[in-house]
Protein backbone atom coordinates (compact mmCIF):
# COMPACT_ATOMS: atom_id res chain seq x y z
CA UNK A 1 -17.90 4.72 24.17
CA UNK A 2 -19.63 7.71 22.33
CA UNK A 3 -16.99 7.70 19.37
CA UNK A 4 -17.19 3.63 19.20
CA UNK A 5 -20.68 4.31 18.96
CA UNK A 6 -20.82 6.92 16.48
CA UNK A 7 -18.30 4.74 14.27
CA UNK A 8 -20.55 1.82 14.18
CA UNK A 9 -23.66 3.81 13.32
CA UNK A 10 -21.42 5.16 10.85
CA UNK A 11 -20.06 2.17 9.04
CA UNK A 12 -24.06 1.07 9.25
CA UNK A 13 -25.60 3.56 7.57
CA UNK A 14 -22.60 3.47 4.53
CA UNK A 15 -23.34 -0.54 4.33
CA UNK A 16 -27.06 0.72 4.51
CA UNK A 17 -26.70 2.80 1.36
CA UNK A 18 -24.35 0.82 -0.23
CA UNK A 19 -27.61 -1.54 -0.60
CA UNK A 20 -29.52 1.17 -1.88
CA UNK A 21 -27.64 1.85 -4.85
CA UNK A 22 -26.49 -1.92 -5.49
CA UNK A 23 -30.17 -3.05 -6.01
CA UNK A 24 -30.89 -1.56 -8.87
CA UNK A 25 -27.64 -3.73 -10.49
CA UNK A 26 -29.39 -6.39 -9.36
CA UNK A 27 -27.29 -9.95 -8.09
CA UNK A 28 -24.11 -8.62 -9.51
CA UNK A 29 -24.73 -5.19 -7.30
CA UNK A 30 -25.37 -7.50 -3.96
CA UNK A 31 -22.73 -9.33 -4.60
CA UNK A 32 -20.83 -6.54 -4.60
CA UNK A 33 -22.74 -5.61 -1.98
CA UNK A 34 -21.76 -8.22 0.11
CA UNK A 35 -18.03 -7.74 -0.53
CA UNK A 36 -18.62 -4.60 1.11
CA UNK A 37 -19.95 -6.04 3.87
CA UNK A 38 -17.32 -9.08 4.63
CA UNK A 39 -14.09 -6.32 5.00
CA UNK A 40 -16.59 -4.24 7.74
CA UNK A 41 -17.58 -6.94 9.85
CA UNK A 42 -14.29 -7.44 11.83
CA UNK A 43 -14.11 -3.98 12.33
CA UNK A 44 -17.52 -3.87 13.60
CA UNK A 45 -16.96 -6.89 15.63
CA UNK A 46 -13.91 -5.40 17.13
CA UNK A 47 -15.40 -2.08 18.14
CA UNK A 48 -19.12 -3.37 18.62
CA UNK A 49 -17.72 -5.91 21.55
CA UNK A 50 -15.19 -3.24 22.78
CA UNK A 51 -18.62 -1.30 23.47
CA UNK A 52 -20.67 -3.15 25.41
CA UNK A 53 -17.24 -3.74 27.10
CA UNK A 54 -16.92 -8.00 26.29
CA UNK A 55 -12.97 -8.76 25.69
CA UNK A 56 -11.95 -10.77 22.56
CA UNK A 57 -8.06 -11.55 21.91
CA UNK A 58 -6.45 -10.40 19.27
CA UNK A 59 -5.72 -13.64 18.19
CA UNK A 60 -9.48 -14.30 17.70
CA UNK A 61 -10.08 -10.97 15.85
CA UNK A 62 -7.00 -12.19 13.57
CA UNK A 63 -8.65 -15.32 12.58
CA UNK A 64 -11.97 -14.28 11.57
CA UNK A 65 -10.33 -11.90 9.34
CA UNK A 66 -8.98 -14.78 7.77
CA UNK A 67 -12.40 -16.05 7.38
CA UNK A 68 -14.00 -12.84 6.08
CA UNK A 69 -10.98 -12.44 3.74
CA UNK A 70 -11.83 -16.60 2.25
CA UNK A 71 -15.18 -15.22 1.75
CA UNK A 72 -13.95 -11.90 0.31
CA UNK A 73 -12.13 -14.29 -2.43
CA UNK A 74 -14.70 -16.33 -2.80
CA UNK A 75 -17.35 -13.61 -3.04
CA UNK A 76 -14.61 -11.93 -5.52
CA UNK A 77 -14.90 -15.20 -7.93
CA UNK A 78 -18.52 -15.56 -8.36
CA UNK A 79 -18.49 -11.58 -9.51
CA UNK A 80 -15.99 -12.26 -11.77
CA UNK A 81 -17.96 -15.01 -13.75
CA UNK A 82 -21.28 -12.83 -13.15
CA UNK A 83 -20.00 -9.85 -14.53
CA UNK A 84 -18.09 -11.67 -17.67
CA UNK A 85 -21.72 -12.74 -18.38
CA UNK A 86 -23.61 -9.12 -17.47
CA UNK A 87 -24.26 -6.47 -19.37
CA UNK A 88 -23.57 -4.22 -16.33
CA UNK A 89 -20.05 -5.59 -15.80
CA UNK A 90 -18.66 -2.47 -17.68
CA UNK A 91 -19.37 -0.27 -14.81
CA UNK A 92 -18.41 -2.51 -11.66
CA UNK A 93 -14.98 -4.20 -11.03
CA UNK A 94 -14.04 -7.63 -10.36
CA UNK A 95 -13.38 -5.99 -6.75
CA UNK A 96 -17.22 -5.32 -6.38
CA UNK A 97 -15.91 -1.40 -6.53
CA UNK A 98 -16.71 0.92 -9.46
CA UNK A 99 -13.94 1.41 -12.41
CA UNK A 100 -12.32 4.68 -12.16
CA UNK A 101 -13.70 7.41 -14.44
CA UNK A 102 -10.39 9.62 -14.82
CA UNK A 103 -11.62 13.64 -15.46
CA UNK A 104 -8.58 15.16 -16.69
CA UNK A 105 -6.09 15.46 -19.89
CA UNK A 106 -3.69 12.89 -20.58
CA UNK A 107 -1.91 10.50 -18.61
CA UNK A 108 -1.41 12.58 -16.36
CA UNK A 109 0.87 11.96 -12.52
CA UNK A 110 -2.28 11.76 -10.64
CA UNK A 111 -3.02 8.98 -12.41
CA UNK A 112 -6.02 9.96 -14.60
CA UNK A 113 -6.77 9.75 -17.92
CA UNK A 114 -9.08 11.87 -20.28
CA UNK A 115 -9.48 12.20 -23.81
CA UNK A 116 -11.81 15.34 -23.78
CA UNK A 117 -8.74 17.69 -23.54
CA UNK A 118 -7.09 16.70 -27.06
CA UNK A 119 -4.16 18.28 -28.58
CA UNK A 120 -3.37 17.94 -31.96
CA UNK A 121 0.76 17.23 -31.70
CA UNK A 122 2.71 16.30 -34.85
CA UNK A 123 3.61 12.96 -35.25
CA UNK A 124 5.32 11.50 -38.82
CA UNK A 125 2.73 10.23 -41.18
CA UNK A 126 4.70 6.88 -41.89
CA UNK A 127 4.02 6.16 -37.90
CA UNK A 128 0.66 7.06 -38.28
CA UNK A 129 -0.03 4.44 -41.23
CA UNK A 130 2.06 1.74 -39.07
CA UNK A 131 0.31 1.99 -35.58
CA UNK A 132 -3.20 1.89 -38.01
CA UNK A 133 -1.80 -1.91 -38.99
CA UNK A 134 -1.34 -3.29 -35.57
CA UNK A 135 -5.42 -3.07 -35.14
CA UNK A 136 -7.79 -5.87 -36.06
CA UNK A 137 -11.04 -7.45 -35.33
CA UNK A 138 -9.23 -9.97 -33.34
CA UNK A 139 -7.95 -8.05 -30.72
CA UNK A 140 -9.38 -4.22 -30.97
CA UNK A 141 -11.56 -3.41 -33.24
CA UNK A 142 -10.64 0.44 -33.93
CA UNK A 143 -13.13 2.87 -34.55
CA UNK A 144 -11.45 5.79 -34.13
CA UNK A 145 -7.70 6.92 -34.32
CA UNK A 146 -6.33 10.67 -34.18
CA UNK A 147 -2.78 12.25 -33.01
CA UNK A 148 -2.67 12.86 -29.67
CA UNK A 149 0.22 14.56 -28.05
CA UNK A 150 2.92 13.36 -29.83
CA UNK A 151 0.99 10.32 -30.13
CA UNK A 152 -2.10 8.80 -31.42
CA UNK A 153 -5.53 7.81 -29.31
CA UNK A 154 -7.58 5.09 -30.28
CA UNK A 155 -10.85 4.63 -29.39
CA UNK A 156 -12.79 0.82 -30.10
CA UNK A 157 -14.08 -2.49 -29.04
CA UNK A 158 -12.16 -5.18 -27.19
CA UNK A 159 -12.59 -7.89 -29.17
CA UNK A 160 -10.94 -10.51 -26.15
CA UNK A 161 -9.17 -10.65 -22.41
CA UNK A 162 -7.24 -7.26 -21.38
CA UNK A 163 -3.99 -8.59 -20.70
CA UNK A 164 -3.85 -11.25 -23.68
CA UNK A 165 -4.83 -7.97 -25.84
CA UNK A 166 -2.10 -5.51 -24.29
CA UNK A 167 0.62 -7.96 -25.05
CA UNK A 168 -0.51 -8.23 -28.83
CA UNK A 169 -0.92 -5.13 -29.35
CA UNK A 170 2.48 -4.26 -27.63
CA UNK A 171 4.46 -7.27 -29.58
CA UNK A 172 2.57 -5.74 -32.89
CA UNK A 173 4.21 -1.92 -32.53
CA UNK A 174 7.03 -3.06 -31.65
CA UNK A 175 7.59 -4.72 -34.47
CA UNK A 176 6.14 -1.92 -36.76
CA UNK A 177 7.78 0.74 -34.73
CA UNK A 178 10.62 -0.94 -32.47
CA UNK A 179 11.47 0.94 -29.46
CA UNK A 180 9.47 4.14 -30.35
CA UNK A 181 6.34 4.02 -28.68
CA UNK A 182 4.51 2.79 -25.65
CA UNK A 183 0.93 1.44 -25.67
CA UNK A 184 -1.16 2.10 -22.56
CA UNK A 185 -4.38 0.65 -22.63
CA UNK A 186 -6.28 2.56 -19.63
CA UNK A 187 -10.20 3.39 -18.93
CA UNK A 188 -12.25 6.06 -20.88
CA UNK A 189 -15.13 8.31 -18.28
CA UNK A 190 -17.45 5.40 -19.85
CA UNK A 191 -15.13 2.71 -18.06
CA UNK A 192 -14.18 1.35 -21.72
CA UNK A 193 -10.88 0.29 -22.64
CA UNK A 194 -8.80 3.06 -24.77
CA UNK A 195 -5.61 2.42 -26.18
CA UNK A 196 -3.01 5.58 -25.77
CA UNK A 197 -0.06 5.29 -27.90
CA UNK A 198 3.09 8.17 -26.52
CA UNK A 199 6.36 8.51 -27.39
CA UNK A 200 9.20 6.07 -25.69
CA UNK A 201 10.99 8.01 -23.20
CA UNK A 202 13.77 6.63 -21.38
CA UNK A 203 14.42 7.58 -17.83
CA UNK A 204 17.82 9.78 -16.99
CA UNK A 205 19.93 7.74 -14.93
CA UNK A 206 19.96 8.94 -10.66
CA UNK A 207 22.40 12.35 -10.86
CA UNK A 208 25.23 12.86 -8.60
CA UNK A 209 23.46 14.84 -6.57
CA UNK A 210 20.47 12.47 -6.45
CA UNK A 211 23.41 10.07 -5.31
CA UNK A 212 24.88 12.32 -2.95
CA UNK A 213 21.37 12.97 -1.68
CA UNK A 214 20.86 9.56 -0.81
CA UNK A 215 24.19 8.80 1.10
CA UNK A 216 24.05 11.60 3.28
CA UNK A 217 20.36 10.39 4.09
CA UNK A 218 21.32 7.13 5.06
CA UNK A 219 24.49 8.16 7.29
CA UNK A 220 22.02 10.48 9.10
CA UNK A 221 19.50 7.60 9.20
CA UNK A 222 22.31 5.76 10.95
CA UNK A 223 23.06 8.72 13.40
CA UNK A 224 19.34 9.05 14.07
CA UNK A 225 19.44 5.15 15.12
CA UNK A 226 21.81 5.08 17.15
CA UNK A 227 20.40 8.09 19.25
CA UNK A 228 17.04 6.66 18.95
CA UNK A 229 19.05 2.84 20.25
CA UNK A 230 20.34 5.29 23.45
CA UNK A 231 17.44 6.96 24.41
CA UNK A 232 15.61 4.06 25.06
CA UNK A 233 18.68 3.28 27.26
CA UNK A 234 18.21 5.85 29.24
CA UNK A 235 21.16 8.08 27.84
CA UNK A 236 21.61 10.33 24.34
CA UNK A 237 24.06 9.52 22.05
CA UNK A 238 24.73 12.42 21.01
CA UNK A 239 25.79 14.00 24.24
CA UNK A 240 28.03 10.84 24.77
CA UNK A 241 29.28 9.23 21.92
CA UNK A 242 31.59 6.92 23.49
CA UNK A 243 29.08 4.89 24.71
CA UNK A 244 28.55 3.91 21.08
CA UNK A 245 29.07 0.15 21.92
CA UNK A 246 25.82 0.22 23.70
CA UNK A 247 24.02 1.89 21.06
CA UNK A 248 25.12 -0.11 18.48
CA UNK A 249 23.22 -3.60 18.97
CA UNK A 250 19.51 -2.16 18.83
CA UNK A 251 20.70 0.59 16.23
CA UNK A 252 22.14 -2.10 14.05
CA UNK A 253 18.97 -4.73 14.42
CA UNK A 254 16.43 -1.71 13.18
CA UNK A 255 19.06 -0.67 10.23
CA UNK A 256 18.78 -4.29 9.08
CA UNK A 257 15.12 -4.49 8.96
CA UNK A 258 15.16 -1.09 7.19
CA UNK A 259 17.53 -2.79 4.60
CA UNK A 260 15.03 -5.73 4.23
CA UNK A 261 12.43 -3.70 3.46
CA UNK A 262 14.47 -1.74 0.80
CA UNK A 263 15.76 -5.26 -0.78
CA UNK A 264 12.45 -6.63 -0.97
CA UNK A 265 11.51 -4.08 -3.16
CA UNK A 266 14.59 -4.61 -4.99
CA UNK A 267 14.06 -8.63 -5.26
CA UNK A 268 10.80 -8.43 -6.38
CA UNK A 269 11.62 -5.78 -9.70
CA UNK A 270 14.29 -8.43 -10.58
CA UNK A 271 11.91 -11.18 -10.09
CA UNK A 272 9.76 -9.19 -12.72
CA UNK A 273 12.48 -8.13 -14.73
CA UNK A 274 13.82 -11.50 -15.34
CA UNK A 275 10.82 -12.08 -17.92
CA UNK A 276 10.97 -8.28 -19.89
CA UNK A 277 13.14 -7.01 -22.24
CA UNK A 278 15.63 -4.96 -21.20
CA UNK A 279 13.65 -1.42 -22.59
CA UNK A 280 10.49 -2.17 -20.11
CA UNK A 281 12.82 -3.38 -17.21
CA UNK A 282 11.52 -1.86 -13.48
CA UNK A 283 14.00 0.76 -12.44
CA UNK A 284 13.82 1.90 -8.78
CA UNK A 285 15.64 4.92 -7.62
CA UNK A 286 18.41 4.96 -4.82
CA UNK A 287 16.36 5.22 -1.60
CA UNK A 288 15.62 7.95 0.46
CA UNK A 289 15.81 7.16 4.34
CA UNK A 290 14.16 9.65 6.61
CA UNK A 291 16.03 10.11 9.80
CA UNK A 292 13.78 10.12 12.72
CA UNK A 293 15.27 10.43 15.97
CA UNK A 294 12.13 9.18 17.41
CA UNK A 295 12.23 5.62 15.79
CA UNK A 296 15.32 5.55 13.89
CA UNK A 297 14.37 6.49 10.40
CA UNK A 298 10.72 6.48 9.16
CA UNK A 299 11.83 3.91 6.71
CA UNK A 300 12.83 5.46 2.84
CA UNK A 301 11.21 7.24 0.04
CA UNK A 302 11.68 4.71 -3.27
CA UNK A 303 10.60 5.98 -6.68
CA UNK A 304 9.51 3.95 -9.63
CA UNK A 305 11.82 5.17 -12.12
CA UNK A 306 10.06 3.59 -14.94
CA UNK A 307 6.40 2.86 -16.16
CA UNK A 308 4.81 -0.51 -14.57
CA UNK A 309 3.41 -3.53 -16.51
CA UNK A 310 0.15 -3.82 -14.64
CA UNK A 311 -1.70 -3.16 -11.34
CA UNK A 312 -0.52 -6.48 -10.36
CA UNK A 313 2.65 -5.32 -10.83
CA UNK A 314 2.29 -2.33 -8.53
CA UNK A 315 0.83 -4.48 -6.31
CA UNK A 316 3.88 -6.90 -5.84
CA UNK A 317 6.10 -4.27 -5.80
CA UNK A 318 4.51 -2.35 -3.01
CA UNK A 319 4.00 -5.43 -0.93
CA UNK A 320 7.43 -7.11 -0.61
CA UNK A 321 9.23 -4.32 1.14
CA UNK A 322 6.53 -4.38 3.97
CA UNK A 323 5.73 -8.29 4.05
CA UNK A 324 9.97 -8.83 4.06
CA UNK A 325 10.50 -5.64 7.04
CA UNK A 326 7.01 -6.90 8.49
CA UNK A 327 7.76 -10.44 9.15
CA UNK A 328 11.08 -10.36 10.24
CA UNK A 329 9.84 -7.46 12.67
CA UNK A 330 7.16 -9.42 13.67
CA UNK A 331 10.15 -12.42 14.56
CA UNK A 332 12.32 -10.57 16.14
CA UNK A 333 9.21 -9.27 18.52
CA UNK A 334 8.02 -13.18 19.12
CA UNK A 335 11.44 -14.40 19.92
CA UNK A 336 12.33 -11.37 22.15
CA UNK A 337 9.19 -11.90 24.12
CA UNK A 338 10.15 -15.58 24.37
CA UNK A 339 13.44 -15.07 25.37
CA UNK A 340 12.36 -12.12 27.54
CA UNK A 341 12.93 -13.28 31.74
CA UNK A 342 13.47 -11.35 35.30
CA UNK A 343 16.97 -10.03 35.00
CA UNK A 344 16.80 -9.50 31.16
CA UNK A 345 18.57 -6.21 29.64
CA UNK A 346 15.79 -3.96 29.05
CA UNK A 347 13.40 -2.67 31.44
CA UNK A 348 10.04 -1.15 30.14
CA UNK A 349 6.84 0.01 32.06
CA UNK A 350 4.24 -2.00 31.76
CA UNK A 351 1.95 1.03 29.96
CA UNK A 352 4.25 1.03 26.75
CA UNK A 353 2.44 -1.72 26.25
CA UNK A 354 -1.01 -0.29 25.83
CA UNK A 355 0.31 1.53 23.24
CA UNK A 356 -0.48 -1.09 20.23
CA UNK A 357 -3.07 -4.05 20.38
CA UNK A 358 -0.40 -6.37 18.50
CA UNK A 359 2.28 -5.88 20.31
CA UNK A 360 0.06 -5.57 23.20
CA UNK A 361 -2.08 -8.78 22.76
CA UNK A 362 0.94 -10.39 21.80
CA UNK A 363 3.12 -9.66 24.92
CA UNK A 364 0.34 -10.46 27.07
CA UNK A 365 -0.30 -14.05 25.62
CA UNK A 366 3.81 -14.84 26.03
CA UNK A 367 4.61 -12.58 29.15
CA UNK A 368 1.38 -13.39 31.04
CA UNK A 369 1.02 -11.54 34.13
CA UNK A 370 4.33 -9.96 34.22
CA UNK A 371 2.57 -7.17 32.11
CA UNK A 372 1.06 -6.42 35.70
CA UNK A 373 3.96 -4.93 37.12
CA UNK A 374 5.41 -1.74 37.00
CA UNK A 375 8.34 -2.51 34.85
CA UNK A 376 8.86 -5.84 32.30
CA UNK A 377 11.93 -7.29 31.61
CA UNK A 378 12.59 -7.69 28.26
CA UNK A 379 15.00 -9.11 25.57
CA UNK A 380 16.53 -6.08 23.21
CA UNK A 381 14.77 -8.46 20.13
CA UNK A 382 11.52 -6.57 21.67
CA UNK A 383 12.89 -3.19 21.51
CA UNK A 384 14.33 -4.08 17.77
CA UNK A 385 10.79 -5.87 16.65
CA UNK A 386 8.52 -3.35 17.98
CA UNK A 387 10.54 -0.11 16.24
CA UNK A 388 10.61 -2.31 13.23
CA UNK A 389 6.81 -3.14 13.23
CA UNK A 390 6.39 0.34 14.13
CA UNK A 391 8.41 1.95 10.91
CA UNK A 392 6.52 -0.75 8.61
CA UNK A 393 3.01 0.35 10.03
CA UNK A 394 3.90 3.31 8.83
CA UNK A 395 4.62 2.89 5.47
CA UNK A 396 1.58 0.53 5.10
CA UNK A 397 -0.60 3.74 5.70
CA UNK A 398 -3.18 4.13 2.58
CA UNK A 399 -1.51 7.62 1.36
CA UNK A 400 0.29 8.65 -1.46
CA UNK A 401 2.95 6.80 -2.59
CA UNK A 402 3.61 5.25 0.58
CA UNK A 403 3.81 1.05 0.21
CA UNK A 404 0.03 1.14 1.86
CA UNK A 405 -1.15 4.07 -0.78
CA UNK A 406 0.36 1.70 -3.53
CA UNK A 407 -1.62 -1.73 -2.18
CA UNK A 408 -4.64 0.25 -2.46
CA UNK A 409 -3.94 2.18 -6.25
CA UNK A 410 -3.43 -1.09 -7.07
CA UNK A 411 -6.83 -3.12 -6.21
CA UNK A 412 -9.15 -0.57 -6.11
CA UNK A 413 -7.69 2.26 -8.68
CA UNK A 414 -6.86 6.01 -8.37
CA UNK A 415 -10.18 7.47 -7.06
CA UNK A 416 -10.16 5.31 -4.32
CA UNK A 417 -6.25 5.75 -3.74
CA UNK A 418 -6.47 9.69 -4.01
CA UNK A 419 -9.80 9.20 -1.52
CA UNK A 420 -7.52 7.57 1.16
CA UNK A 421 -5.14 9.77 0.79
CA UNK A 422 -7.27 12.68 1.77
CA UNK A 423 -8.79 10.65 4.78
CA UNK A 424 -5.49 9.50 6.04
CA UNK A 425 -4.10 13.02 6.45
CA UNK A 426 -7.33 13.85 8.33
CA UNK A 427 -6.90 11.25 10.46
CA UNK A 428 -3.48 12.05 11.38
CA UNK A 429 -4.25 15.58 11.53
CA UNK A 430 -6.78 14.87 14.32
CA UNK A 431 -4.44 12.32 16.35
CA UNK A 432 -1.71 14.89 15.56
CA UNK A 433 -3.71 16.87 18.61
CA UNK A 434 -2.43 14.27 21.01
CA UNK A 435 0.80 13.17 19.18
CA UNK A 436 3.21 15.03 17.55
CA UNK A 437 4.48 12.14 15.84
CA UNK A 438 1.34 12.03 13.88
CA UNK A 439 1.81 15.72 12.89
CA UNK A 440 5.11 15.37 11.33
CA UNK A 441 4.11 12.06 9.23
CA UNK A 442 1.18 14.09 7.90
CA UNK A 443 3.35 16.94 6.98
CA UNK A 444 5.67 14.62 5.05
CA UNK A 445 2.97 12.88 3.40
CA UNK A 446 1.74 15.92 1.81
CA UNK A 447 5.37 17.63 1.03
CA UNK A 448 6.83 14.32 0.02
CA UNK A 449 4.44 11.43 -0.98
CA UNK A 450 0.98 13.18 -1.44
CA UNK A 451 1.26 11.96 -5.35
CA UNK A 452 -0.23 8.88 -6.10
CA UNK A 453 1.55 6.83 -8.77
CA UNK A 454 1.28 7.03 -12.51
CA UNK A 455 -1.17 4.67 -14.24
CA UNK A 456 0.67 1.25 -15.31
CA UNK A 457 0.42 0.55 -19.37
CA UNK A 458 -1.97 -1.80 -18.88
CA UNK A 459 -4.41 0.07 -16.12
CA UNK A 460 -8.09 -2.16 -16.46
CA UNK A 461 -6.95 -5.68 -15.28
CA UNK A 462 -6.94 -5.64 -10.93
CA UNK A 463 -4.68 -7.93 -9.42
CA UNK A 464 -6.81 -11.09 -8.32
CA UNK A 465 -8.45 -11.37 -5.18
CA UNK A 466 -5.86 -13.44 -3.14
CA UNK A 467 -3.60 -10.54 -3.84
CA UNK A 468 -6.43 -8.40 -2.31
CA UNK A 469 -6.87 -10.62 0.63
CA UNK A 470 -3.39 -10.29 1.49
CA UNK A 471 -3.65 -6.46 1.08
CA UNK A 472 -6.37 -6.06 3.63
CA UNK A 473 -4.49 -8.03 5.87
CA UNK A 474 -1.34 -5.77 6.27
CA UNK A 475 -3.55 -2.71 6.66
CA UNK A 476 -5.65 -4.99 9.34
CA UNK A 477 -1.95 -5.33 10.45
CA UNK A 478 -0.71 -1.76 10.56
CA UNK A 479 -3.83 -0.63 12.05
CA UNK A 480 -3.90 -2.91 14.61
CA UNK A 481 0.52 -1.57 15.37
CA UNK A 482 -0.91 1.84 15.51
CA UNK A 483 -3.88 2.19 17.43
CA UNK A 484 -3.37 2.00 21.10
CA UNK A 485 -5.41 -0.74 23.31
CA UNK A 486 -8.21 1.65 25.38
CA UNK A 487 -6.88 1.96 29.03
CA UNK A 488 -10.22 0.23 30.24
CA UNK A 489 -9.89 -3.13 27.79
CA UNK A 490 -6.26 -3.00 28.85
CA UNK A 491 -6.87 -3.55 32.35
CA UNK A 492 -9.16 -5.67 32.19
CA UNK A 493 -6.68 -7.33 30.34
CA UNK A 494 -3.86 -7.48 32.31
CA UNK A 495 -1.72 -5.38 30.89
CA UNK A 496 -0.26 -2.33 32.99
């Protein structure tokens, strides 16, 4: 009661001076403002009824989050044509969130960009002349041009849409300068378009090693699920390995969702790559699965091998390997439950069941009071759709360059990416007192996928608000997989 409390006074007093400093903006500030507000309210509804100890489904909490995230969009539009005609709209985003102001040299891994750290690099004079041609008072009015790093900077006006700019720009070296250069166009500390020319550099193709890597990963991702398919049979695989024809049906339903996650990653680049040449084509590396004998495998570290068109982009990318894993985890879970009957294979006490508000909302409105005994009866599709939404829940976590760190760079930038990378690891370090799970995601977060990604070439457009919508729904999703219902709202539930 006293944390639900302190959370609500909390997220009150941040909406409280989130007013403060939008007035001065004036209606393009409140309506930023008010985008604020819309994404707090169902949390505050959830935990502000959970206080005064009134029970709301699930279900319900789902579908005003659909509302707040129509309004969201909607809210979203009107800043968009209020900041095209403002002469604040440099400083806010279309997201009602300030534009990053990158502090450091370069384009650098963190995902920043500064031009106060300059280095004078060499770069042949005939280049020089040719990237000075591709500049015009039609697209970006140049006022300033110097080397930079093996490349040039230019500084200037946009003179016309971001995207419809990039591409000119891009189609103009190239055909000054075919495959030699790259042309990022990313924001200045004033939030003002600058176009970075480097040097092309093509990506080294995965080494044997980086193949080898990857194999033995997966066959121990394999082992790992088939121990973790036993255990929850009562037995360890390990210790008796000819029993590996029980372990193999829940083992083999969890390695398939892991592979749908990994090929809707992979669809979604060839989508993409369909439409650009073959020198900008996405290249993903082989993936990394983390054995976990807990769950399986914690799903698989996936690099992108090469430098993205656009947030939007990023955003697609990061989203189809958790929507594909997500909704057929999600299926497998309904149609267990469905299927699920006295005398089914799988016995589970009814308190595993407390341990997530989907799966526990969910079970309740199929199983009905069965939940109220001691042990359920379920279908194995339960055990395979709850380790699945479990491992995607996961990844969806706003950190690094997991899928949910991505979703974030992606609509709201790199400050606010590296921000919730820092807060996730606190989190987990403080639920890592009661979970040990939590403690060993935390510590591979920040030896493995701490980094957030590197800036796409063309960093200033944000993908468009249903994009965003969809966004805040899978991390209303994985939040609402992780955190357990509180023993009190579960019984007075039904459930255990």
């Amino acid at each position: 009661m006293v944390f639900t409390g302190l959370t609500i006074i909390g997220a009150l007093l941040i909406l409280g001076w989130g007013f403060y400093r939008a007035l001065p903006m004036g209606k393009l500030g409140i309506v930023a403002w008010l985008q604020s507000v819309v994404l707090m309210l169902p949390w505050l509804l959830l935990f502000g009824l959970m206080s005064v100890g009134i029970n709301i489904s699930f279900a319900a909490i789902l579908g005003f989050f659909f509302i707040s995230v129509g309004v969201y969009i909607g809210l979203g539009r009107w800043l968009r044509t209020l900041a095209a005609a403002s002469p604040l709209s440099p400083s806010i985003s279309a997201s009602g969130q300030p534009l990053d102001q990158p502090n450091s040299g370069g384009i650098t891994k963190e995902g920043e960009v500064s031009l106060e750290a300059e280095t004078i690099a060499t770069i042949p004079g005939e280049d020089f002349k040719a990237v000075q041609g591709i500049f015009g008072i039609d697209t970006f009015f140049a006022t300033e041009l110097k080397p930079y790093k093996e490349g040039l900077i230019c500084r200037g006006n946009l003179r016309g849409e971001t995207k419809t700019v990039h591409q000119t720009l891009t189609t103009r070296l190239e055909t000054v300068l075919p495959d030699k250069y790259r042309l990022f166009m990313v924001p200045n500390q004033e939030n003002k378009p600058v176009v970075i020319i480097l040097p092309r550099r093509e990506p080294e193709p995965p080494a044997l090693s980086e193949k080898i890597l990857a194999t033995v990963l997966g066959i121990a991702a394999v082992a790992t699920s088939l121990e973790a398919s036993s255990l929850v049979q009562g037995f360890s695989f390990y210790q008796e390995p000819g029993r590996v024809a029980q372990s193999l049906p829940l083992a083999l339903g969890l390695i398939l969702i892991l592979i749908a996650h990994e090929l809707g990653h992979r669809w979604m680049a060839n989508q993409y790559n369909q439409a650009l040449p073959q020198r900008d084509q996405i290249r993903l590396s082989w993936p990394f699965f983390i054995p976990a004998w807990q769950l399986g495998s914690f799903g698989a570290i996936l690099r992108f091998d090469s430098f993205l068109p656009s947030r939007t982009v990023l955003f697609d990318l990061a989203m189809a390997g958790p929507a594909v894993g997500g909704i057929l985890s999600l299926f497998a879970l309904v149609i267990g439950l469905l299927l699920s009957h006295p005398g089914s294979v799988f016995q589970i006490p009814s308190l595993f069941f407390q341990g997530s508000i989907l799966v526990g909302t969910l079970s309740k409105a199929i199983l009905g009071d069965a939940l109220q005994t001691e042990l359920v009866d379920v279908s194995p599709l339960v055990i395979i759709g709850w380790l699945g939404l479990v491992v995607t829940a996961l990844n969806l976590m706003p950190a690094g360059q997991l899928d949910g760190g991505r979703i974030i760079q992606a609509i709201y930038g790199t400050k606010v990416a590296t921000r919730a990378t820092w807060i996730t690891l606190i989190v987990l370090g403080l639920v890592a007192l009661g979970n040990p799970l939590a403690l060993y995601w935390a510590l591979l977060i920040i030896f493995l996928q701490r980094d957030i990604e590197r800036p796409s070439l063309e960093e200033m457009t944000e993908p468009d608000d249903t994009r965003a919508g969809l966004g805040l729904l899978a991390l209303l999703l994985m939040a609402a997989t992780l955190i357990p219902l509180a023993p009190g709202l579960a019984g007075r539930l039904g459930i255990g």
